[in-house]
C-alpha atoms as a PDB file:
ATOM      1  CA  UNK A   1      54.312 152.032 100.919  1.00  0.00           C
ATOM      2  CA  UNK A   2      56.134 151.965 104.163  1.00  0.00           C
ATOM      3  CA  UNK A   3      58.677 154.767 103.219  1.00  0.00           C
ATOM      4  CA  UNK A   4      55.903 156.809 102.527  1.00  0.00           C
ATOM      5  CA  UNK A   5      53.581 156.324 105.912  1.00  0.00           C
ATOM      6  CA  UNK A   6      56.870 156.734 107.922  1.00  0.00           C
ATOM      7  CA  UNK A   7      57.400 160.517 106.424  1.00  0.00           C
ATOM      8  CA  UNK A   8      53.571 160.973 106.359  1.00  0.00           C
ATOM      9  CA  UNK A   9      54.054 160.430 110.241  1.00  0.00           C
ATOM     10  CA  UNK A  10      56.104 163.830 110.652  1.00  0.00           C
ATOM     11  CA  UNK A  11      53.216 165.781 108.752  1.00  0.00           C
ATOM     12  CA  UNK A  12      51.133 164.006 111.187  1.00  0.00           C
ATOM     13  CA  UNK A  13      52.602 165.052 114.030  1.00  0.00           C
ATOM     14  CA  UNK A  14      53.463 168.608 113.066  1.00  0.00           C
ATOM     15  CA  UNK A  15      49.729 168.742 112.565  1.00  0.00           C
ATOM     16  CA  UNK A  16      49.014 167.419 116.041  1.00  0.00           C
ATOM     17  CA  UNK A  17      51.538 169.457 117.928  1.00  0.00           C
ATOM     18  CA  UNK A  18      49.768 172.573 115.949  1.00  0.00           C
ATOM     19  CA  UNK A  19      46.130 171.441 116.668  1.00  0.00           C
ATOM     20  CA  UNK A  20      47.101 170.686 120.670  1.00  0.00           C
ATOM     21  CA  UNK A  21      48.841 174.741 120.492  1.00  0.00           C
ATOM     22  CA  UNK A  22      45.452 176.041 119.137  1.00  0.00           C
ATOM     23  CA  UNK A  23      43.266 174.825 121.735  1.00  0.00           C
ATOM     24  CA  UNK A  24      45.740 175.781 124.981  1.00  0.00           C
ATOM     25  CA  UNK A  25      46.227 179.497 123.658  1.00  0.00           C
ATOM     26  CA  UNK A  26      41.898 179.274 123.484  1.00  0.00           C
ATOM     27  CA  UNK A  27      41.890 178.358 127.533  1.00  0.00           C
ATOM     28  CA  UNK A  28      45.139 180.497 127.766  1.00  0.00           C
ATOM     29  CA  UNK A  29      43.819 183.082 126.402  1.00  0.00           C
ATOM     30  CA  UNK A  30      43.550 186.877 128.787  1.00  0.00           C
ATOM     31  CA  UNK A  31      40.924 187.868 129.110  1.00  0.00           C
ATOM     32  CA  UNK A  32      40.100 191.617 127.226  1.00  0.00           C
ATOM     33  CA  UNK A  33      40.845 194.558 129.240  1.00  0.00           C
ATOM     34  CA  UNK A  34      37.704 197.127 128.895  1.00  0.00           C
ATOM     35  CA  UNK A  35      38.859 199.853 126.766  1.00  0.00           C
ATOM     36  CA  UNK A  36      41.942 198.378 124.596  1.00  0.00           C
ATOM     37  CA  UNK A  37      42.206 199.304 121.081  1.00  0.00           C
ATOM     38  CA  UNK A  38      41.549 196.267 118.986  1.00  0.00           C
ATOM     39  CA  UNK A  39      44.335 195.120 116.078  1.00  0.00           C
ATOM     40  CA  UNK A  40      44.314 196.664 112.681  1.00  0.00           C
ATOM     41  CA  UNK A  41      42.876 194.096 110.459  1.00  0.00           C
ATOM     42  CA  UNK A  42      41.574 191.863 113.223  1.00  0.00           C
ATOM     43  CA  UNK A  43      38.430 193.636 114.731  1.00  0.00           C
ATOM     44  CA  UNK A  44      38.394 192.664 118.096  1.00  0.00           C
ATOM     45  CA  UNK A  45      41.194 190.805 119.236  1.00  0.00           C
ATOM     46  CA  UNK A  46      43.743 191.677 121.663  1.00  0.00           C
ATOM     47  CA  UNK A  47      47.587 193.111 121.192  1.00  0.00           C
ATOM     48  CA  UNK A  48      49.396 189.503 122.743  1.00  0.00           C
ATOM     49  CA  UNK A  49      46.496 187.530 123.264  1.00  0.00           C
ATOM     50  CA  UNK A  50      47.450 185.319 120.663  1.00  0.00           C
ATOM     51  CA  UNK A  51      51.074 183.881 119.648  1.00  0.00           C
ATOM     52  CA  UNK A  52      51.354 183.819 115.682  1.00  0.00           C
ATOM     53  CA  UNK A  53      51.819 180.601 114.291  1.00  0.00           C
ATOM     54  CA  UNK A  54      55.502 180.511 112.557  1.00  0.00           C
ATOM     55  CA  UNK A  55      55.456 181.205 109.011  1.00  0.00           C
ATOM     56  CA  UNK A  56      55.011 177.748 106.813  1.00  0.00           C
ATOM     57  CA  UNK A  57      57.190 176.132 104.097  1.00  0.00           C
ATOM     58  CA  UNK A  58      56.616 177.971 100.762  1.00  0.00           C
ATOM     59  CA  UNK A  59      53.941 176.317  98.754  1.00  0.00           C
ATOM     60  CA  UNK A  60      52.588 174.386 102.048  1.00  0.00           C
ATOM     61  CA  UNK A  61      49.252 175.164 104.056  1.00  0.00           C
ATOM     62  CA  UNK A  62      49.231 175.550 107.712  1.00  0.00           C
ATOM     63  CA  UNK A  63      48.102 172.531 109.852  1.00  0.00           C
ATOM     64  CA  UNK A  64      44.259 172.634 111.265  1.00  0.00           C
ATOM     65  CA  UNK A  65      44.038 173.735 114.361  1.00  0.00           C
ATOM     66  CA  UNK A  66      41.365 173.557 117.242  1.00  0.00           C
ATOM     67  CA  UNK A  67      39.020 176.257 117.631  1.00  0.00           C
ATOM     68  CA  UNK A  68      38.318 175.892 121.367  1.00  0.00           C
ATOM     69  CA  UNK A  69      39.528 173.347 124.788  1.00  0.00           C
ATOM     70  CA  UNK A  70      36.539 171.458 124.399  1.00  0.00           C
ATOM     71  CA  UNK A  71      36.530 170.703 120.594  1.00  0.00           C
ATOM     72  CA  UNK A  72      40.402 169.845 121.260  1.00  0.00           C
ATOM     73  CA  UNK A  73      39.785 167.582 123.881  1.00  0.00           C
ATOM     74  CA  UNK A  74      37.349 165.666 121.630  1.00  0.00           C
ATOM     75  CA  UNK A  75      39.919 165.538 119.393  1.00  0.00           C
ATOM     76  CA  UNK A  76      42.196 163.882 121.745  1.00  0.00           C
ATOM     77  CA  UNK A  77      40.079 161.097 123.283  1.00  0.00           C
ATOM     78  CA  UNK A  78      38.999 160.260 119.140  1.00  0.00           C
ATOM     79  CA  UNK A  79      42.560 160.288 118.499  1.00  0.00           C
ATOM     80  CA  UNK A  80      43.453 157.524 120.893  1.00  0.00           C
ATOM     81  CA  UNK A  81      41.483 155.076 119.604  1.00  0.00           C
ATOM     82  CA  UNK A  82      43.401 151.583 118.811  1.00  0.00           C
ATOM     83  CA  UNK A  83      41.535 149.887 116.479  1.00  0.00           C
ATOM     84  CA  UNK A  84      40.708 150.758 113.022  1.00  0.00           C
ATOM     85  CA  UNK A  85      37.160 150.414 113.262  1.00  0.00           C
ATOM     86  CA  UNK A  86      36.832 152.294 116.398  1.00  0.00           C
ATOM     87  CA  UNK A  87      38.681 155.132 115.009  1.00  0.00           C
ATOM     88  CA  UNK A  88      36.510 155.029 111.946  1.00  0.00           C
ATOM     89  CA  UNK A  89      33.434 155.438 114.649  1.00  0.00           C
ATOM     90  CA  UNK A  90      35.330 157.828 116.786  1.00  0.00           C
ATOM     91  CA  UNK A  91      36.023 159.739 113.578  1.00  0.00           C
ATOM     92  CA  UNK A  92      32.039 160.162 112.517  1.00  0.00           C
ATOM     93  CA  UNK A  93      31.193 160.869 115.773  1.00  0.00           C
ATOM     94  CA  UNK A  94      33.495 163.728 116.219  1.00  0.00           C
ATOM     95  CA  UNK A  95      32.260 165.005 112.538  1.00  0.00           C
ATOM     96  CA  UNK A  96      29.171 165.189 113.434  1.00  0.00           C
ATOM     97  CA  UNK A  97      29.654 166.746 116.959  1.00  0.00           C
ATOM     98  CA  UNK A  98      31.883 169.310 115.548  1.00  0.00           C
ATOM     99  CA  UNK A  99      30.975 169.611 112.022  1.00  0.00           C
ATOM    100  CA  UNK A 100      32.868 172.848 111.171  1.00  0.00           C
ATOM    101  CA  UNK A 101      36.147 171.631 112.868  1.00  0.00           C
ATOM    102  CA  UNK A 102      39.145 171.318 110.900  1.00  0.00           C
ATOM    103  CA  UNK A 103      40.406 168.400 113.442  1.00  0.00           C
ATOM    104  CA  UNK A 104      38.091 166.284 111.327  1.00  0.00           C
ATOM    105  CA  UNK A 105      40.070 165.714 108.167  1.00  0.00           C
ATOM    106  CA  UNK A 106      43.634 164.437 110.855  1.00  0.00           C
ATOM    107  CA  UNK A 107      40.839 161.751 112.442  1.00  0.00           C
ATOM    108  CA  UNK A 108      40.026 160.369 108.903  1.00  0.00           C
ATOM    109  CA  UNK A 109      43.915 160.287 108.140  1.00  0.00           C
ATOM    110  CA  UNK A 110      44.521 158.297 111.274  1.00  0.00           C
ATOM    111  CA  UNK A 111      41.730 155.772 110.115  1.00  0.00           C
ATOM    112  CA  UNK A 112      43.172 155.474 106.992  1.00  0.00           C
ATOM    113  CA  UNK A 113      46.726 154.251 108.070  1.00  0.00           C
ATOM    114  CA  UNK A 114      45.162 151.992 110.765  1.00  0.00           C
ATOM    115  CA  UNK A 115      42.969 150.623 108.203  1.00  0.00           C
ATOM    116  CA  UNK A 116      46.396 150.141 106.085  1.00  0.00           C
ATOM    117  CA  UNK A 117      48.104 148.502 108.635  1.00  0.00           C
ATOM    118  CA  UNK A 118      45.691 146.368 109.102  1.00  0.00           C
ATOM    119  CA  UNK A 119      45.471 145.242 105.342  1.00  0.00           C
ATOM    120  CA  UNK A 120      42.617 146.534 104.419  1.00  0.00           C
ATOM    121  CA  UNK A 121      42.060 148.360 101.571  1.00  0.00           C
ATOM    122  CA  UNK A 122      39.026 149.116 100.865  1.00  0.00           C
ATOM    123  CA  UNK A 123      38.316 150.539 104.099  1.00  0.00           C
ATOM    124  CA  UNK A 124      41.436 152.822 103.546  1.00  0.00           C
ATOM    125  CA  UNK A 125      39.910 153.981 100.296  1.00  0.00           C
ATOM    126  CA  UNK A 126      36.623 154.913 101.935  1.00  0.00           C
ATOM    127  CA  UNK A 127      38.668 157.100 104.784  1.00  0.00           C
ATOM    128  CA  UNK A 128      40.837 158.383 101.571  1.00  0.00           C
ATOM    129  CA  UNK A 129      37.710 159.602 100.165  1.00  0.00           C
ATOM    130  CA  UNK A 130      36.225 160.939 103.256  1.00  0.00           C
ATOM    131  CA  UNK A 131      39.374 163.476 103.652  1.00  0.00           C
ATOM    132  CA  UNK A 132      38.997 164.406 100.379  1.00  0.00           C
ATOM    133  CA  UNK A 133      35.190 165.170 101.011  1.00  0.00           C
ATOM    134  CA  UNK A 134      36.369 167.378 103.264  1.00  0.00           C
ATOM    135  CA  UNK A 135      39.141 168.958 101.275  1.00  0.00           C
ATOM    136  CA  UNK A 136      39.247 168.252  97.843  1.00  0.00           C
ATOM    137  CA  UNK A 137      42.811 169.790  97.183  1.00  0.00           C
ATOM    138  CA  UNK A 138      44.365 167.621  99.723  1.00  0.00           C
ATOM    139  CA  UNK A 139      47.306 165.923  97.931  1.00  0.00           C
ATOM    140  CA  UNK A 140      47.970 163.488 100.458  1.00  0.00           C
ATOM    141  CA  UNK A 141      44.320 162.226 100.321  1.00  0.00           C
ATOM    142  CA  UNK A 142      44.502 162.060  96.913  1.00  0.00           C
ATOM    143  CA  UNK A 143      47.854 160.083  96.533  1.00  0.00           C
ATOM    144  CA  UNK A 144      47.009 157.407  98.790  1.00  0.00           C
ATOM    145  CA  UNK A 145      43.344 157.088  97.630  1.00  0.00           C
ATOM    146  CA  UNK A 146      45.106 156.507  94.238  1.00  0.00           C
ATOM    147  CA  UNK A 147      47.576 154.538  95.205  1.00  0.00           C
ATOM    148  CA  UNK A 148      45.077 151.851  96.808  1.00  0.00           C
ATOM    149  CA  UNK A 149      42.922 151.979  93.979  1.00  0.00           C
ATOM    150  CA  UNK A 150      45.363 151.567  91.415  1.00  0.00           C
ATOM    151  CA  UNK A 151      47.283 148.537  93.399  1.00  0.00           C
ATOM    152  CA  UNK A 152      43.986 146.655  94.246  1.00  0.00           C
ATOM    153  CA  UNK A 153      41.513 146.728  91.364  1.00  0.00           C
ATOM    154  CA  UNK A 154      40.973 143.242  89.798  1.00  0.00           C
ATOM    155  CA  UNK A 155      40.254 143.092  86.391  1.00  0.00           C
ATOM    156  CA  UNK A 156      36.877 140.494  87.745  1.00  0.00           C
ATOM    157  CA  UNK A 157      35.740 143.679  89.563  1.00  0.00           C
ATOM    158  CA  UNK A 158      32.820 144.651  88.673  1.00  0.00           C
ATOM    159  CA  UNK A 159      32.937 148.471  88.971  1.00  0.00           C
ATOM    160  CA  UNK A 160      36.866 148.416  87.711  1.00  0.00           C
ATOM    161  CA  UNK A 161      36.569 150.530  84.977  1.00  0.00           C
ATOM    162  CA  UNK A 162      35.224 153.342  87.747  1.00  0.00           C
ATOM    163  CA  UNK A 163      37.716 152.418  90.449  1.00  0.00           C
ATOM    164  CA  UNK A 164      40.533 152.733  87.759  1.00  0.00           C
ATOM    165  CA  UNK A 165      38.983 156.202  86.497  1.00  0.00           C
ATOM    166  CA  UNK A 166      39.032 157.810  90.307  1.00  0.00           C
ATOM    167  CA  UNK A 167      42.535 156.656  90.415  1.00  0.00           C
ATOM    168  CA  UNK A 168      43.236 158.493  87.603  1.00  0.00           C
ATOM    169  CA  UNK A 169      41.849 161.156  88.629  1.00  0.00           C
ATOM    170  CA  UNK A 170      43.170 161.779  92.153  1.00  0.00           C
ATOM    171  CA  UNK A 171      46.386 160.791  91.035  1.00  0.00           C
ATOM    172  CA  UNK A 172      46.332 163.759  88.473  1.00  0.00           C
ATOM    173  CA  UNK A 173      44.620 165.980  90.916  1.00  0.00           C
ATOM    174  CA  UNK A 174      47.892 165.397  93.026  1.00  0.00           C
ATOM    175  CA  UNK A 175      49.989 166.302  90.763  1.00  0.00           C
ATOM    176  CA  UNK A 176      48.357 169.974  90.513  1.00  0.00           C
ATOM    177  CA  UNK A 177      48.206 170.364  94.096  1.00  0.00           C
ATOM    178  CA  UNK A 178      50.980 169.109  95.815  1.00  0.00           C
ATOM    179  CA  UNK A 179      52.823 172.486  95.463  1.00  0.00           C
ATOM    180  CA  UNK A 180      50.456 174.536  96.885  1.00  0.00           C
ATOM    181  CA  UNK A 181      48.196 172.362  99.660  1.00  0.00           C
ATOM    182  CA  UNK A 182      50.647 170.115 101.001  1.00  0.00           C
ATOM    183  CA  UNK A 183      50.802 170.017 105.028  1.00  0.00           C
ATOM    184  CA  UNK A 184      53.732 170.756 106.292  1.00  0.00           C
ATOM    185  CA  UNK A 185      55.669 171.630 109.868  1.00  0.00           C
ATOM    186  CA  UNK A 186      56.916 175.280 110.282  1.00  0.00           C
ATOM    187  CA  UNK A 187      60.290 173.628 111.403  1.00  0.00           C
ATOM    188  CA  UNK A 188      60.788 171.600 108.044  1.00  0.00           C
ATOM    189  CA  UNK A 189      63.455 173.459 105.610  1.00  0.00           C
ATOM    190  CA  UNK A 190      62.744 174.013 102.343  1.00  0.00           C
ATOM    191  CA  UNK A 191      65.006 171.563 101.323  1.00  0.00           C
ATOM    192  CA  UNK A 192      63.552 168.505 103.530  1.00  0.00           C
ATOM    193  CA  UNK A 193      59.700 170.609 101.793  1.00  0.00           C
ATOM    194  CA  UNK A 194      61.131 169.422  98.650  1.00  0.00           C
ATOM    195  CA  UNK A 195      61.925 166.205  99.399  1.00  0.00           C
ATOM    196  CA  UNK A 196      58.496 165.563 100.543  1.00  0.00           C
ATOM    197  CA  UNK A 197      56.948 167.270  97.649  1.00  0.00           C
ATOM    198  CA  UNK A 198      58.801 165.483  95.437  1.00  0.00           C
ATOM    199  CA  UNK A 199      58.125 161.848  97.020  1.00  0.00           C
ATOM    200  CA  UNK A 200      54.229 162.429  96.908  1.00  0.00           C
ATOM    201  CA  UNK A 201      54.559 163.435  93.107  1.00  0.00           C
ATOM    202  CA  UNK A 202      56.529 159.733  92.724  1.00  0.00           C
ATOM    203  CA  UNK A 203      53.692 158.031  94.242  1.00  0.00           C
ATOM    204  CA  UNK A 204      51.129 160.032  92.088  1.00  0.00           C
ATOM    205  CA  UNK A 205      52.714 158.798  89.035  1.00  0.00           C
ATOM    206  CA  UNK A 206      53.201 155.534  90.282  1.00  0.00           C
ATOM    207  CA  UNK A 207      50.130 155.032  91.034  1.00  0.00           C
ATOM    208  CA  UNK A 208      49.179 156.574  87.578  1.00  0.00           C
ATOM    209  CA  UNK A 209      51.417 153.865  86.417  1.00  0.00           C
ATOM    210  CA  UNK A 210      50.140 151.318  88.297  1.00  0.00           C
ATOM    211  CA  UNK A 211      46.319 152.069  86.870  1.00  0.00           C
ATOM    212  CA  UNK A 212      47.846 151.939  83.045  1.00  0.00           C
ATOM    213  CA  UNK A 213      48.744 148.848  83.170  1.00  0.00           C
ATOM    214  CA  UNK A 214      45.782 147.325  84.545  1.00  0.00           C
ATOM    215  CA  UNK A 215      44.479 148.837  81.790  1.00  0.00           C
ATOM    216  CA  UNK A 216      46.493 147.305  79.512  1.00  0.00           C
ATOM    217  CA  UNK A 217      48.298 150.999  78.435  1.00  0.00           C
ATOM    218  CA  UNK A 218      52.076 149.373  78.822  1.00  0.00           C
ATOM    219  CA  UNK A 219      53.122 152.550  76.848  1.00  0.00           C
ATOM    220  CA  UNK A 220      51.335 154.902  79.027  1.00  0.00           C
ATOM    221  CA  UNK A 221      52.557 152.912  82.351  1.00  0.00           C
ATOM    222  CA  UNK A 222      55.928 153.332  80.982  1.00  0.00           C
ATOM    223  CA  UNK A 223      55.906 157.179  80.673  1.00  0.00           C
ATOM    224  CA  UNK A 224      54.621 157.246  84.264  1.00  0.00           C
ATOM    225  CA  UNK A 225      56.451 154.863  86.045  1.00  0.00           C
ATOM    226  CA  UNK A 226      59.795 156.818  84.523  1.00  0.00           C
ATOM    227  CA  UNK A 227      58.929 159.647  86.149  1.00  0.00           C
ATOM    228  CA  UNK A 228      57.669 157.970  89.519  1.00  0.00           C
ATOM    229  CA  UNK A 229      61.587 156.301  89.415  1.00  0.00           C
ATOM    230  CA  UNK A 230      62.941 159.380  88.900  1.00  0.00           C
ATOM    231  CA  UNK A 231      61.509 160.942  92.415  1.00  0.00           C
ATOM    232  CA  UNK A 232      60.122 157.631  94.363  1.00  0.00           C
ATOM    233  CA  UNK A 233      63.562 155.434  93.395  1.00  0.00           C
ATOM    234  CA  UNK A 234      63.510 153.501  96.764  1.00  0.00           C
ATOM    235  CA  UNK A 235      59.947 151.957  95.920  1.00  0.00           C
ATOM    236  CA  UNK A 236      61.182 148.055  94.332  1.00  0.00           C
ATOM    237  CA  UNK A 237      57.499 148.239  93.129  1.00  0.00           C
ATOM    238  CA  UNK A 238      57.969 151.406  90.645  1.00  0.00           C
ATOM    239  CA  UNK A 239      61.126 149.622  89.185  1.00  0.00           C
ATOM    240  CA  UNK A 240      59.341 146.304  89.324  1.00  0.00           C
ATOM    241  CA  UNK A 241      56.199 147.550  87.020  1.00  0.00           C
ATOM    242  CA  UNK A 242      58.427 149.547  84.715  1.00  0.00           C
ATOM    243  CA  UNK A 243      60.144 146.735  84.530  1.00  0.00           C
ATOM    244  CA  UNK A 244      56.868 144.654  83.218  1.00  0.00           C
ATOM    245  CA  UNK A 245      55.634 147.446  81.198  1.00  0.00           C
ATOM    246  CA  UNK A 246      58.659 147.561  79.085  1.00  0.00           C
ATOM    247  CA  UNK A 247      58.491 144.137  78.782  1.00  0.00           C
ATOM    248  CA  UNK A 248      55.010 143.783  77.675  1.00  0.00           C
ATOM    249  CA  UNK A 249      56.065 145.949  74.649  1.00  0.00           C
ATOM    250  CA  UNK A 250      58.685 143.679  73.996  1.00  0.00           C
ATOM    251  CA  UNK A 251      62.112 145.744  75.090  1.00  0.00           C
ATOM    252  CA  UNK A 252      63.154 142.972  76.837  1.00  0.00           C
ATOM    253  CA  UNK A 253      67.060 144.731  76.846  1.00  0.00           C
ATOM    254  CA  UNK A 254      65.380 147.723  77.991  1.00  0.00           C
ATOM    255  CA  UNK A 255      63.773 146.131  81.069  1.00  0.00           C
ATOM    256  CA  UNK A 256      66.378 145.005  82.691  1.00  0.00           C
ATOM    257  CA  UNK A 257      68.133 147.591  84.450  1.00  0.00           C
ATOM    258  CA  UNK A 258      64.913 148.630  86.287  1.00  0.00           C
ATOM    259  CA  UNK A 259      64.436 144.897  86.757  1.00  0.00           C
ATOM    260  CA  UNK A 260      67.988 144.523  88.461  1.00  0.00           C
ATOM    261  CA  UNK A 261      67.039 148.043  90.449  1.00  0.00           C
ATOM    262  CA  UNK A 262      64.066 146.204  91.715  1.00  0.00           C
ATOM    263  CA  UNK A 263      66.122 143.361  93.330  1.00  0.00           C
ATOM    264  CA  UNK A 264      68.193 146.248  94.579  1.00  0.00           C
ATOM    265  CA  UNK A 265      65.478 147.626  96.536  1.00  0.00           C
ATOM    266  CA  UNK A 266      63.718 145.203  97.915  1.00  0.00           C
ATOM    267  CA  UNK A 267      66.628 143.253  99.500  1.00  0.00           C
ATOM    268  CA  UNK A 268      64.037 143.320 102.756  1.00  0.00           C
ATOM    269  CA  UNK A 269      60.754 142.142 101.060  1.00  0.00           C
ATOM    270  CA  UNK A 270      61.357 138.436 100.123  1.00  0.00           C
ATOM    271  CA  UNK A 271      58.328 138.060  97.651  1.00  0.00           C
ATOM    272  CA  UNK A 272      59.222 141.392  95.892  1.00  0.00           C
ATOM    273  CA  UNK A 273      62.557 140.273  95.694  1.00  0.00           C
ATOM    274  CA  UNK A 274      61.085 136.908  94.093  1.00  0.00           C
ATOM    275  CA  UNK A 275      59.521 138.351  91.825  1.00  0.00           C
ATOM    276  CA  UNK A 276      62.020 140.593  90.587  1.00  0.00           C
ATOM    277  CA  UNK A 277      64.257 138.399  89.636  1.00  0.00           C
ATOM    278  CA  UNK A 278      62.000 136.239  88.134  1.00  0.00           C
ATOM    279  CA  UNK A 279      60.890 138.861  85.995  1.00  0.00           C
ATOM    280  CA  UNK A 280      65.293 139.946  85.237  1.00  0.00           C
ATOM    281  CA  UNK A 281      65.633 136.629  84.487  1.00  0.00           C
ATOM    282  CA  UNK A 282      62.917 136.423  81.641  1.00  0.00           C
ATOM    283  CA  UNK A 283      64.394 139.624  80.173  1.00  0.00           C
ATOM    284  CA  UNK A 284      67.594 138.235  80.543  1.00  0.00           C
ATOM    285  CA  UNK A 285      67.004 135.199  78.322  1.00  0.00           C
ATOM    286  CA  UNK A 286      64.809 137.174  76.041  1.00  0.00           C
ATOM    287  CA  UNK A 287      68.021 139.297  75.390  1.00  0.00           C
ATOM    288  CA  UNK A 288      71.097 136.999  76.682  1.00  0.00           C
ATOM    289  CA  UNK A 289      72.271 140.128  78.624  1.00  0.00           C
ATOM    290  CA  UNK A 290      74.348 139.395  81.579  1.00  0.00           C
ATOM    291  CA  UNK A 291      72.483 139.348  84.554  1.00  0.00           C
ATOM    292  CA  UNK A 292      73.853 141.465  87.658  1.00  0.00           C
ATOM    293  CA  UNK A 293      74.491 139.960  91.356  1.00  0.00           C
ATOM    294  CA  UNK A 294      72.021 140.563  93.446  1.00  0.00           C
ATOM    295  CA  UNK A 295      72.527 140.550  97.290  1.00  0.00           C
ATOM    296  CA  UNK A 296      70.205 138.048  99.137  1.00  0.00           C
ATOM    297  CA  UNK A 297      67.380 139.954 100.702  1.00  0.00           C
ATOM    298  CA  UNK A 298      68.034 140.937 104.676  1.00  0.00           C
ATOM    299  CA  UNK A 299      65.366 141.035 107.548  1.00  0.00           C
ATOM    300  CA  UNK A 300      62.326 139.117 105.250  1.00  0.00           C
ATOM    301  CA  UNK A 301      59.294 141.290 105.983  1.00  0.00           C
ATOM    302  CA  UNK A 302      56.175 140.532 104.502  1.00  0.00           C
ATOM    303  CA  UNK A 303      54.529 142.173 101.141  1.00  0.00           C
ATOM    304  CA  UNK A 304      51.762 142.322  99.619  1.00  0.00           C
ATOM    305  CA  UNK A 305      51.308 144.103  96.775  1.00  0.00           C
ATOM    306  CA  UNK A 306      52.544 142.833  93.507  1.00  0.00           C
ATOM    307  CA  UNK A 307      52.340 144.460  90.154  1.00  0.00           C
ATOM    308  CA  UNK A 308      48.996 144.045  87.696  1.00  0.00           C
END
């Protein structure tokens, strides 16, 4: 998933940079002259006093932003927190200083990737599933709450059935809102919009993927993981578990190109690349096709997720 946190980390800071503008035009502010005729529309407030915020992306929702200095500054000293588990508590404490604030949702986000970095899941989920507490549409939430769910549900777990279901869920939730409440910079084109769009609808259906075939749905994870190729094709993973699903309905000649793909893209993650061409090289007997060169993998970095 590190393609994906890297161009999460734009949004992220798009949404800072908008948050940090909101609460120094609150202490900027001028004060209102006795007498001035207030705005059409917007009872009250002051011809200048405020610079509008520049137009978003189509189909994208404008960053939060900080309703005064003092809720921003909170913001800030949460926000520099180093550890995962001090964001987490940095994060609550904030929420329940400020429980209107819609700063609340980019703490929880922060938690989540330092809880990712730091390998673990489950506390990622929770922080998934506290932004989406806080707004249910949120397609980023939902995507990466599916994703973990789908990639780390055991089959000895034993609320899997549930865990699988949520992922479902969110990952179909995604889908639906991706167009409409994805978070985007003002300054992003709506060509570099699309691109982003379209990389957070690959992970939804990988991850949609993902949960089918812990299931034991090979056809379903095949439909899915198709489409998550088509618009996520740098992920070794997608092409990996296509790879499997196709082979677990026996089209061994089928399987191979993504299989090959998969060695393709994961030239720079050792064990992926291990086991994708283990799993070419069982299709490859299964069918005596020819087996493509594959370039030894470059920079070894390590991975941990591995298909169902």
């Amino acid at each position: 998933m590190k393609r994906a946190v890297m161009l999460f980390a734009v949004i992220i800071v798009a949404a800072l940079a908008v948050a940090q503008t909101a609460g120094t035009q609150q202490q900027q502010k001028p004060p209102a002259q006795s007498g001035a005729q207030a705005t059409p529309g917007q009872p009250g407030q002051q011809p200048g006093a405020q610079t509008p915020a520049p137009p978003q992306p189509a189909g994208s929702k404008r960053p939060p932003q900080a309703k005064n200095q003092d809720e921003f500054k909170a913001f800030q000293e949460a926000n520099a927190k180093t550890t995962p588990a001090d964001t987490e508590t940095a994060a609550d404490a904030f929420a329940q200083k400020f429980p209107d604030s819609e700063l609340r949702v980019l703490l929880y986000r922060k938690a989540l990737y330092d809880f990712q970095n730091a390998n673990q899941a489950d506390k990622a989920i929770e922080m998934g599933r506290k932004m989406i507490a806080l707004d249910a549409n949120n397609p980023e939430a939902l995507v990466m709450t599916a994703t973990f769910l789908a990639e780390r549900t055991r089959e000895s777990d034993l609320d899997r059935d549930e865990r699988l279901g949520e992922a479902t869920r969110d990952a179909t939730k995604a889908l639906q809102t991706v167009d409409t409440d994805i978070m985007l910079p003002a300054t992003m084109t709506e060509e570099q919009a699309t691109g982003v769009k379209n990389q957070m609808k690959g992970m939804a259906y990988a991850a949609l993927g993902t949960a089918a075939i812990a299931k034991k749905d090979y056809a379903d994870a095949e439909k899915n993981l198709k489409q998550a190729s088509q618009l996520y094709a740098g992920d070794p993973l997608v092409w990996l578990r296509l790879a499997y699903s196709l082979d677990q309905q026996k089209k061994y000649a089928e399987g191979v190109t993504p299989a090959n793909n998969c060695i393709q893209y994961s030239a720079d993650q050792p064990q992926v690349a291990n086991l994708c061409k283990t799993e070419r090289d069982r299709l490859v007997q299964l069918t005596k096709a020819p087996a493509a060169p594959a370039a030894a993998p470059a920079s070894p970095q390590p991975q941990t997720s591995v298909p169902k």
